[in-house]
N, C-alpha and C. Protein backbone atom coordinates (compact mmCIF):
# COMPACT_ATOMS: atom_id res chain seq x y z
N UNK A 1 68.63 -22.21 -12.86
CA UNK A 1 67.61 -23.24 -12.87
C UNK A 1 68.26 -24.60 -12.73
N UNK A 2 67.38 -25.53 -12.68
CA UNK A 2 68.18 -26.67 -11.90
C UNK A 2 67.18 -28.00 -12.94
N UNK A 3 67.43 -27.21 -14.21
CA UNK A 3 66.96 -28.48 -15.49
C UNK A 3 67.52 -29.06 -15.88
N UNK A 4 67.77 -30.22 -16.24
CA UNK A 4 68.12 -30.65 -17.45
C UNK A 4 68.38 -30.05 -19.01
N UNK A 5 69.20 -29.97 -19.72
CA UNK A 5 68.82 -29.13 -21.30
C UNK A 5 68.55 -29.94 -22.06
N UNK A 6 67.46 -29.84 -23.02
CA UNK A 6 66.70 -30.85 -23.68
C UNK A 6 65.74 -29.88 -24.59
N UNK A 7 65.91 -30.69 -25.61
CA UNK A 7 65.22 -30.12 -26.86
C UNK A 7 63.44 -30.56 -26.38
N UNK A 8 62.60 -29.63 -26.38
CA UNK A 8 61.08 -30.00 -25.96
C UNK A 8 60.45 -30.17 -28.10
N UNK A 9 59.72 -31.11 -28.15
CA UNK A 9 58.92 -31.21 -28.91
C UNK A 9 57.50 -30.01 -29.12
N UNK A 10 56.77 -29.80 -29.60
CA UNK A 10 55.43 -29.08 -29.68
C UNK A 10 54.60 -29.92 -28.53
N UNK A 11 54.67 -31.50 -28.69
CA UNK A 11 53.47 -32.02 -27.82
C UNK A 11 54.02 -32.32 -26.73
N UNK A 12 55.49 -31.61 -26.10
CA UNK A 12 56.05 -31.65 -24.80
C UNK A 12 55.27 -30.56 -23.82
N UNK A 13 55.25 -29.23 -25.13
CA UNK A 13 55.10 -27.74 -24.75
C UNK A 13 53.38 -28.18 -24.42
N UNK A 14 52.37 -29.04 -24.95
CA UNK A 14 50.85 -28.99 -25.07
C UNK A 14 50.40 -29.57 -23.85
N UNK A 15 51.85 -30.74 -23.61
CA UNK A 15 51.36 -31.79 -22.40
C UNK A 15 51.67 -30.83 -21.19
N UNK A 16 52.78 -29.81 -20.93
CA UNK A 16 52.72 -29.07 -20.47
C UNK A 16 51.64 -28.22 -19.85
N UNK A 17 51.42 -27.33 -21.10
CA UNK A 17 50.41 -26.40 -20.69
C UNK A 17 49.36 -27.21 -20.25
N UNK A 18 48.92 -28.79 -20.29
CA UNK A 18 47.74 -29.18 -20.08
C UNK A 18 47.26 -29.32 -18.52
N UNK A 19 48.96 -29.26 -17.83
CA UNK A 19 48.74 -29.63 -16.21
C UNK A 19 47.92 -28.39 -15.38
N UNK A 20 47.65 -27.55 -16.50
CA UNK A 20 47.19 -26.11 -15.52
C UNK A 20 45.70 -26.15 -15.83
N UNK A 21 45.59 -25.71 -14.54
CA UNK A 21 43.84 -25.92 -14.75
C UNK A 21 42.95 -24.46 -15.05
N UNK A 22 43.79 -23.57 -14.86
CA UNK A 22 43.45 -21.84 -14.44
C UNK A 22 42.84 -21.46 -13.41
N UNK A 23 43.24 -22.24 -12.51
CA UNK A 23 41.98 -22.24 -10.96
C UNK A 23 43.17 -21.88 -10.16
N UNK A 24 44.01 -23.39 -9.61
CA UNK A 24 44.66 -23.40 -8.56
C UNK A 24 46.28 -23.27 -9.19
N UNK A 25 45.99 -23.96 -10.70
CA UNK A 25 47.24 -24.01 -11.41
C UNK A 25 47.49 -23.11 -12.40
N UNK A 26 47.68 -21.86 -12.44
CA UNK A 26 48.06 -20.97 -13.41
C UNK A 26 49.26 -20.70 -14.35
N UNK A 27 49.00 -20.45 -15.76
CA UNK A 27 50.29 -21.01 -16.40
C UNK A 27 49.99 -19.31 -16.97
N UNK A 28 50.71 -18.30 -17.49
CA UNK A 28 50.50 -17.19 -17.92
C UNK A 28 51.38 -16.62 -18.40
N UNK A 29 51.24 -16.01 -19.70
CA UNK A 29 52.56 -15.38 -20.50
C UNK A 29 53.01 -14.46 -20.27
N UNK A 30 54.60 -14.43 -20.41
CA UNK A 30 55.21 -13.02 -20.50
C UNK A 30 54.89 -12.57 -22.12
N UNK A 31 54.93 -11.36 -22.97
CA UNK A 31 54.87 -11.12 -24.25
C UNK A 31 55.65 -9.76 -24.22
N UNK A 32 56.54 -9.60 -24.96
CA UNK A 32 56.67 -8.66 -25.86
C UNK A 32 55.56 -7.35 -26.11
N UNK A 33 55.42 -6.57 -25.58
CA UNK A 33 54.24 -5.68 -26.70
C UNK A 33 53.89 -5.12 -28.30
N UNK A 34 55.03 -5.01 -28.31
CA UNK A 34 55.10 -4.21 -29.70
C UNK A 34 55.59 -5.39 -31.05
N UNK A 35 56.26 -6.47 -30.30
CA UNK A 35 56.60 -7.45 -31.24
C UNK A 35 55.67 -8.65 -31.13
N UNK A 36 54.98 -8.59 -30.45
CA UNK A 36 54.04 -10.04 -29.60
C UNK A 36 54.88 -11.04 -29.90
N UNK A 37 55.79 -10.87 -29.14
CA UNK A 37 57.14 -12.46 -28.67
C UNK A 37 57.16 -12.66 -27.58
N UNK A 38 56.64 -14.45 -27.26
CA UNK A 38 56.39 -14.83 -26.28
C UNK A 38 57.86 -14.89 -25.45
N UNK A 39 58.56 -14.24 -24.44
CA UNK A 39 59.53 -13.93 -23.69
C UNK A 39 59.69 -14.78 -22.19
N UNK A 40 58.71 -14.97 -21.81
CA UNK A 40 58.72 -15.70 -20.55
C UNK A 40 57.58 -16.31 -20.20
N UNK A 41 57.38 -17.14 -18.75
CA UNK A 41 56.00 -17.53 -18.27
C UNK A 41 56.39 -16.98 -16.49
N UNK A 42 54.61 -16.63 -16.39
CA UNK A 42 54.68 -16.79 -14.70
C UNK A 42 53.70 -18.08 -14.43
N UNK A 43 54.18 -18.88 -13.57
CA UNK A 43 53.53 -19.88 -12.88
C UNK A 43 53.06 -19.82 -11.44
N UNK A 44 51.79 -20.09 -11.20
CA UNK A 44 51.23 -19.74 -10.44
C UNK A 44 50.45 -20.94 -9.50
N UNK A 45 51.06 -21.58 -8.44
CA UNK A 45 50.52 -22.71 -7.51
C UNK A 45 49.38 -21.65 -6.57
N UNK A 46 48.30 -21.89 -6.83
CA UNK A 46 47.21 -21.52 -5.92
C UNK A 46 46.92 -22.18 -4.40
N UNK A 47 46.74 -22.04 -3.60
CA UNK A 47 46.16 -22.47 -2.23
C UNK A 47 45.03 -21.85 -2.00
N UNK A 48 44.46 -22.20 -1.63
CA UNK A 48 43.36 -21.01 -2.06
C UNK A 48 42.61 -21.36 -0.08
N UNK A 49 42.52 -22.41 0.17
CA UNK A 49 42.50 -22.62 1.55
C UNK A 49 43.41 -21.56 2.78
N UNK A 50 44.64 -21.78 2.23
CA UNK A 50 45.88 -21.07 3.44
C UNK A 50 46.05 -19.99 2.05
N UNK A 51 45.94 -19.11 1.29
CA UNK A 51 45.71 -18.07 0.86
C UNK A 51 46.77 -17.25 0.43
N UNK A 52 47.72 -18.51 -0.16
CA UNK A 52 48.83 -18.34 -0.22
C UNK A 52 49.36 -18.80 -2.24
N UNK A 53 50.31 -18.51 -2.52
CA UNK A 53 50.38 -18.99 -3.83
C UNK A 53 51.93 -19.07 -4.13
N UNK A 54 52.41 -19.61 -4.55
CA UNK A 54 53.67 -20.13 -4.59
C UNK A 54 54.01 -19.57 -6.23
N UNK A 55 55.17 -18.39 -6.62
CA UNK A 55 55.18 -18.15 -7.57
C UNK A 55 56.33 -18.38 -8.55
N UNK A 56 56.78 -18.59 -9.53
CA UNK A 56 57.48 -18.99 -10.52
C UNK A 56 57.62 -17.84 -11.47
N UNK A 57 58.78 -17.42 -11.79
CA UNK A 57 58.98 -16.17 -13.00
C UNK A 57 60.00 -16.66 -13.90
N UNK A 58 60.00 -16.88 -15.08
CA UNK A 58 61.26 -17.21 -15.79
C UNK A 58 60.68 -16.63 -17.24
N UNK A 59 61.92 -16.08 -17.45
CA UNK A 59 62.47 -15.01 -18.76
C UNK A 59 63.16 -15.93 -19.84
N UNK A 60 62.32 -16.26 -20.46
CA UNK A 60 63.45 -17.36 -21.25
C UNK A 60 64.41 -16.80 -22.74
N UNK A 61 63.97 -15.44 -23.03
CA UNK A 61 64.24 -15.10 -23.79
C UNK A 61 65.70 -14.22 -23.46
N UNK A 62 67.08 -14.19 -23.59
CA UNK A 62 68.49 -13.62 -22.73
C UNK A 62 68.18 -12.17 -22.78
N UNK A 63 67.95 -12.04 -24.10
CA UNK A 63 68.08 -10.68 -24.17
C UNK A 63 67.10 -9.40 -23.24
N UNK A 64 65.83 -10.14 -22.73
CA UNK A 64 65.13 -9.67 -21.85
C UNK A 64 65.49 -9.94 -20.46
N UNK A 65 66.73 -10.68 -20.48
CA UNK A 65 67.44 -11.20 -18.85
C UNK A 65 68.08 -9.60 -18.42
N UNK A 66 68.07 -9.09 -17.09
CA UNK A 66 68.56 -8.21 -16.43
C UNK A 66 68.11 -6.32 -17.05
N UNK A 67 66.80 -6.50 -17.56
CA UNK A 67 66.67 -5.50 -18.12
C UNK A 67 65.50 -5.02 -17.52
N UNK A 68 65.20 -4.76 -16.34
CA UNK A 68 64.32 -4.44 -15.44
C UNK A 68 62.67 -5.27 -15.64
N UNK A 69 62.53 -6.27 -16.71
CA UNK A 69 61.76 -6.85 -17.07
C UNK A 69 60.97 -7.62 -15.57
N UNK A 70 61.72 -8.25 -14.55
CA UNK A 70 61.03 -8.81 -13.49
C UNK A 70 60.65 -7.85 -12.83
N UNK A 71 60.91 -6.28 -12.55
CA UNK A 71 60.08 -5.69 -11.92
C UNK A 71 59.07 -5.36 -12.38
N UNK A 72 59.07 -5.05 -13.22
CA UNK A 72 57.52 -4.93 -14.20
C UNK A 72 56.60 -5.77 -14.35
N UNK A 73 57.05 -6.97 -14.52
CA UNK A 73 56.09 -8.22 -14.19
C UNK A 73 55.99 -8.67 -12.84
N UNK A 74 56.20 -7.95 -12.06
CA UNK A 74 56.35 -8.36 -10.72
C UNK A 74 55.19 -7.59 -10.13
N UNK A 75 56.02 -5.68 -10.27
CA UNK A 75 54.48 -4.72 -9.94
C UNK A 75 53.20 -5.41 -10.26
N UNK A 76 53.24 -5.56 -11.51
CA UNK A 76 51.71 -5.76 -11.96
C UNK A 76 50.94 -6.82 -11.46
N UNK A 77 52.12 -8.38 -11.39
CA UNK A 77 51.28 -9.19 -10.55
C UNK A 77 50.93 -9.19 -9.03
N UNK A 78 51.85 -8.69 -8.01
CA UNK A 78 51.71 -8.13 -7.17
C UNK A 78 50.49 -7.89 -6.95
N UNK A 79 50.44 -6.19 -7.37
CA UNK A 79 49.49 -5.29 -7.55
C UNK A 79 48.14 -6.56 -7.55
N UNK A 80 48.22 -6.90 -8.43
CA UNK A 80 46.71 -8.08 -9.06
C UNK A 80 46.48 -8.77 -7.79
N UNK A 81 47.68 -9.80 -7.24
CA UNK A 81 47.25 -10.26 -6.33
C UNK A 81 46.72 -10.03 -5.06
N UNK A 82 47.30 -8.87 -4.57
CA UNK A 82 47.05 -8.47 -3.40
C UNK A 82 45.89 -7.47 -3.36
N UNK A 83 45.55 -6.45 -4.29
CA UNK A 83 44.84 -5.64 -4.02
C UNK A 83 43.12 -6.48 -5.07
N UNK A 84 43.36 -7.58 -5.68
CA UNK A 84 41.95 -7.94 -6.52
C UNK A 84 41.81 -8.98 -6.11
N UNK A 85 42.68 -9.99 -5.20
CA UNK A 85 42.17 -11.36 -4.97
C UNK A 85 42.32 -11.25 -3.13
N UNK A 86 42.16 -12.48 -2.88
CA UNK A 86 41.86 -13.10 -1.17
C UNK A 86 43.41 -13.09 -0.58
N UNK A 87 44.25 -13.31 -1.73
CA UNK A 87 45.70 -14.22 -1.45
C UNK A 87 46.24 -13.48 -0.23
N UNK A 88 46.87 -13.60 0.97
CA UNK A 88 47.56 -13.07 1.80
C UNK A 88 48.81 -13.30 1.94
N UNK A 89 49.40 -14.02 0.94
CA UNK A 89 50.58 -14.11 0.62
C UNK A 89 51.21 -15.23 -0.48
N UNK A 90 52.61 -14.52 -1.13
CA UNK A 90 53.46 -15.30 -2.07
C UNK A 90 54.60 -15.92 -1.54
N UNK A 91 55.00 -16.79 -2.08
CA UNK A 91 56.10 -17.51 -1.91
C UNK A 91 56.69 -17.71 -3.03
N UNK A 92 58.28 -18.06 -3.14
CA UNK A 92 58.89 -17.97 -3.76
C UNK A 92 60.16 -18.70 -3.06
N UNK A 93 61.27 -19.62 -4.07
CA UNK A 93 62.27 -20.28 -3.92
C UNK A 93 63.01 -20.01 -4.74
N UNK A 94 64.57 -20.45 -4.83
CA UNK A 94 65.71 -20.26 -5.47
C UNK A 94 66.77 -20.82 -4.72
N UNK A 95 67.51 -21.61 -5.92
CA UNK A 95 68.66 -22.48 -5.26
C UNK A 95 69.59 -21.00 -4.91
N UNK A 96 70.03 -21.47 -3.65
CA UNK A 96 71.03 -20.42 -2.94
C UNK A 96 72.11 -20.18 -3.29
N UNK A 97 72.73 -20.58 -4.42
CA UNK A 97 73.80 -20.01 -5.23
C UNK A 97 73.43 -18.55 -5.97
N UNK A 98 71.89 -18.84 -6.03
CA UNK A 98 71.51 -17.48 -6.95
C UNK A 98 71.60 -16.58 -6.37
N UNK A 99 72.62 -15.66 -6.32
CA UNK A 99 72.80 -14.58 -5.65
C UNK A 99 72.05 -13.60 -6.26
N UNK A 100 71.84 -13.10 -7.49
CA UNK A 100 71.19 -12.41 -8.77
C UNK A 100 70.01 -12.32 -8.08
N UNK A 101 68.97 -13.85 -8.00
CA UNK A 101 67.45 -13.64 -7.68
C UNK A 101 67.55 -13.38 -5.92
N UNK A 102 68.24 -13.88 -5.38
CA UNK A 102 68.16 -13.46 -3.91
C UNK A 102 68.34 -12.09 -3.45
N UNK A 103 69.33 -11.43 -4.08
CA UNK A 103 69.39 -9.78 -4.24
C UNK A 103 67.94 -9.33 -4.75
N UNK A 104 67.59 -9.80 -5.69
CA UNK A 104 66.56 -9.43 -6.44
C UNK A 104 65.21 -9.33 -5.79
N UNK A 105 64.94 -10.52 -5.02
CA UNK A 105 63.90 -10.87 -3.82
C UNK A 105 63.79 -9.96 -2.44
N UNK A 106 65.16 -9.94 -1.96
CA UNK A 106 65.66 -8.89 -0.61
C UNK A 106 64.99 -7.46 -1.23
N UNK A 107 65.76 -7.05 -2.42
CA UNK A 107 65.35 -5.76 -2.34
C UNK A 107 63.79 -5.29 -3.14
N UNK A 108 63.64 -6.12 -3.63
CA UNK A 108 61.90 -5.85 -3.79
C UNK A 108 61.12 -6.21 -2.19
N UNK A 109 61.25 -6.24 -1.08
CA UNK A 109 60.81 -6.24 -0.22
C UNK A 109 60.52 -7.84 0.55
N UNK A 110 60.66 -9.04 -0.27
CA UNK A 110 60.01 -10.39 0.25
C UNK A 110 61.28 -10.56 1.26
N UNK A 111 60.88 -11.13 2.16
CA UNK A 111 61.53 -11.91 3.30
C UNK A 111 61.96 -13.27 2.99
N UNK A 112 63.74 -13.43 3.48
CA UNK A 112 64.15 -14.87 3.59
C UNK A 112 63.31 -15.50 4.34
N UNK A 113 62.62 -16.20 4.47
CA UNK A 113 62.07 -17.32 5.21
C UNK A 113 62.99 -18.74 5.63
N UNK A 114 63.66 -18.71 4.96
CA UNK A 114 64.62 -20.27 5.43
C UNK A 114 65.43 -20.62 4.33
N UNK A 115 66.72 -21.07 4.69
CA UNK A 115 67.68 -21.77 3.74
C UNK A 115 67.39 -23.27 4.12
N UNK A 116 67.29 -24.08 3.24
CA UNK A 116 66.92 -25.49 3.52
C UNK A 116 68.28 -26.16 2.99
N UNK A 117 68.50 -27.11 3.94
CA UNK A 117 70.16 -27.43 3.39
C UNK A 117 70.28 -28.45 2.31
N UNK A 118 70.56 -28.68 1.45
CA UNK A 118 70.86 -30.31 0.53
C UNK A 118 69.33 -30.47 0.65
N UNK A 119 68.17 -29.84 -0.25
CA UNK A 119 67.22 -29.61 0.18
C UNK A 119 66.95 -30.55 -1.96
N UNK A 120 67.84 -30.10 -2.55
CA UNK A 120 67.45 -30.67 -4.09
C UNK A 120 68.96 -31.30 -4.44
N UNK A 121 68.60 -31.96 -5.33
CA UNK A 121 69.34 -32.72 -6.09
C UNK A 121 69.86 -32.56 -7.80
N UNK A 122 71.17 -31.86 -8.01
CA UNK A 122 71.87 -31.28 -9.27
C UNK A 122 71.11 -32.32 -10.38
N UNK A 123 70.14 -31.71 -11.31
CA UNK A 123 70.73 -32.17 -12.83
C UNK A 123 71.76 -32.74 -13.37
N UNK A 124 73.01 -31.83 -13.04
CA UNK A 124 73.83 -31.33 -13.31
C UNK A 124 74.70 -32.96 -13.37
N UNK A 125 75.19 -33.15 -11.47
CA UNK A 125 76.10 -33.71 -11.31
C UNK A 125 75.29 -34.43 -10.20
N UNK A 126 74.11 -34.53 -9.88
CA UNK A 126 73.63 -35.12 -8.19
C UNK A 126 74.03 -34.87 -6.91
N UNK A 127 74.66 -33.71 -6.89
CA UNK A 127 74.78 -32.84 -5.75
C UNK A 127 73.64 -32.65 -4.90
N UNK A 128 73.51 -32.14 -4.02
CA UNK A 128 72.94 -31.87 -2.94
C UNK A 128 72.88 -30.57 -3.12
N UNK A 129 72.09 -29.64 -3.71
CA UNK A 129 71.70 -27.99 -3.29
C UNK A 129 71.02 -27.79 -2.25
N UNK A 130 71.35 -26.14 -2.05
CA UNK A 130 70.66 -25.65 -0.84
C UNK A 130 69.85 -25.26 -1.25
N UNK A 131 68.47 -24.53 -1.14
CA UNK A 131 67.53 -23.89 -1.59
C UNK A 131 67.32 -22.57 -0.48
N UNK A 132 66.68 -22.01 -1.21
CA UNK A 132 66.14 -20.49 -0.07
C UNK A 132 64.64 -20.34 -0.09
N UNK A 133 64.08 -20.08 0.89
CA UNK A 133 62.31 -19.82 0.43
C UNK A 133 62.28 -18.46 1.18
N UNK A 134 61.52 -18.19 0.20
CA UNK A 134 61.18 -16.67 -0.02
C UNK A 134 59.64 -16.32 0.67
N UNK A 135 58.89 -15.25 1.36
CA UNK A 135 57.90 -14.33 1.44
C UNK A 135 57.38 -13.24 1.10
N UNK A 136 56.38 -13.29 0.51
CA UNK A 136 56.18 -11.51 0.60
C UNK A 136 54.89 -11.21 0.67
N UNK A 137 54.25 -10.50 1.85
CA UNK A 137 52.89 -10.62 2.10
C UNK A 137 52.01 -9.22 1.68
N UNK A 138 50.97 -8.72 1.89
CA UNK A 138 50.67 -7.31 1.08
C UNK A 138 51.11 -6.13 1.94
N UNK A 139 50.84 -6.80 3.15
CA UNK A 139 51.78 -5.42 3.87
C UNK A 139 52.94 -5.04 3.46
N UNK A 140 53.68 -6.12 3.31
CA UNK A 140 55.22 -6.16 3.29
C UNK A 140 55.49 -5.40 1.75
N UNK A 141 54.49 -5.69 0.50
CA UNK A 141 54.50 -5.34 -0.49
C UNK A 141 54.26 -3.44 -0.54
N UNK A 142 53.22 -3.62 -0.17
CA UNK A 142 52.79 -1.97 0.10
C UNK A 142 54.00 -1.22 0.31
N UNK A 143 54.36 -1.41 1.93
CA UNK A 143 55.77 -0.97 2.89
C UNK A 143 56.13 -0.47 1.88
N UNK A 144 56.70 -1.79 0.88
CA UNK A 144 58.22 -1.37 -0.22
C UNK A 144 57.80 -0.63 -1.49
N UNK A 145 56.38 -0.21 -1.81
CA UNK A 145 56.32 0.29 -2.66
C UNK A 145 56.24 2.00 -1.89
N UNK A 146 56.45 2.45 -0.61
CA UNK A 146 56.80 3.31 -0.46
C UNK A 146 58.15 3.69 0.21
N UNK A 147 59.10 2.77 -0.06
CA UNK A 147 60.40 3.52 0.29
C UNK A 147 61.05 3.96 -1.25
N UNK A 148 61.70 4.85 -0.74
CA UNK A 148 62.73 5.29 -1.91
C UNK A 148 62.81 4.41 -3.26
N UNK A 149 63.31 3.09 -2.91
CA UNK A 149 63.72 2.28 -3.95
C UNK A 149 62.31 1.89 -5.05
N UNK A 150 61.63 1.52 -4.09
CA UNK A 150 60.17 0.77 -4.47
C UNK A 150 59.62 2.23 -5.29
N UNK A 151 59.58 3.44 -4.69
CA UNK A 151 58.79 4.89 -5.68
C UNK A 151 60.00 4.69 -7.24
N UNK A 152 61.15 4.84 -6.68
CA UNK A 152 61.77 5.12 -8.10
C UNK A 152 61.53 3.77 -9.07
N UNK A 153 61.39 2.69 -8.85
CA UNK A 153 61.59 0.90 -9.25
C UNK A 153 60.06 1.19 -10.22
N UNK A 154 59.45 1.98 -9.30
CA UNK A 154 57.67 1.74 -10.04
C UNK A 154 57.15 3.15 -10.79
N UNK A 155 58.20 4.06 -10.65
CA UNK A 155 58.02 5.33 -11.93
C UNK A 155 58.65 4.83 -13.13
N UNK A 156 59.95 4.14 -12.90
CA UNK A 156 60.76 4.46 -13.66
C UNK A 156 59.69 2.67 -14.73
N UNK A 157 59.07 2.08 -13.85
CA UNK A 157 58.34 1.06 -14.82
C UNK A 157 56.89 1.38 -15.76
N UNK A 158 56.52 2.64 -14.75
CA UNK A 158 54.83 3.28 -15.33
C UNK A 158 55.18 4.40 -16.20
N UNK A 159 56.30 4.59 -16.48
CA UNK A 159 56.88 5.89 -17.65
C UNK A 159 56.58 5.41 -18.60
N UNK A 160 55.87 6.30 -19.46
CA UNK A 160 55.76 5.99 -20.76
C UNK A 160 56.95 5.55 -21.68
N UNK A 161 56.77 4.63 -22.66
CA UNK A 161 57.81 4.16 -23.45
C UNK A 161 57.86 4.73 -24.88
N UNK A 162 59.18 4.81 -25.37
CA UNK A 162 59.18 5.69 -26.38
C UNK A 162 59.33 4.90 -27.43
């Protein structure tokens, strides 16, 4: 991520949640089931004109980092979007160092769409990053939920838990 680190207040987290409207701007929790611990958010930019939605996933909790947790929240929103709403497609970005989410993107089925060069500007140090933008439309989604990877990715997420 390409934040700043900074301690947020309660009325940082309120002014926050206030920019979402639940229409075009969707703010929505990851949780825990069995512990109800809030673990992550998906953010959700609506278009609702060009039918498109620009999506955001972050796990803020480590210990839920790399533990098949984004495919699971991924199927399901997926699934939601494409087969219960209008949307004809997601988008998605990541500074191009992230090799992790770009692997991650490729093989769940979305398409590179473009590396944009010195496209953001470091937190960090004021560098110049590259960024990557991402696709993935319902065909393209479907496709991958029937190759090999996509059947085993979505048993091994609808198995019952012990």
């Amino acid at each position: 991520m390409n934040l700043p680190a900074r301690k947020l207040q309660k009325s940082d987290i309120a002014n926050y949640i206030r920019q979402f409207d639940q229409r075009s701007r969707l703010l929505l929790g990851i949780f825990e089931k069995r512990a109800r611990t809030h673990i992550g958010i998906i953010r959700v930019d609506a278009d609702h004109v060009a039918k498109e939605c620009l999506l955001n996933v972050f796990i803020g909790e480590p210990y839920h980092r790399g533990r098949g947790l984004m495919s699971e929240v991924a199927a399901s929103t997926f699934d939601y979007v494409f087969e219960k709403t209008k949307f004809k497609k997601l988008t998605a970005s990541t500074l191009a160092r992230n090799e992790l989410i770009k692997s991650y993107l490729i093989g769940a089925g979305w398409r590179l769409d473009r590396t944009h060069e010195r496209e953001l500007r470091s937190t960090a140090d004021g560098t110049m990053l590259d960024v990557c933008s991402f696709s993935i439309t319902p065909e393209q989604w479907r496709a991958w939920k029937e190759t090999g990877a996509g059947k085993r990715v979505l048993q091994r997420i609808r198995a019952p838990t012990k």
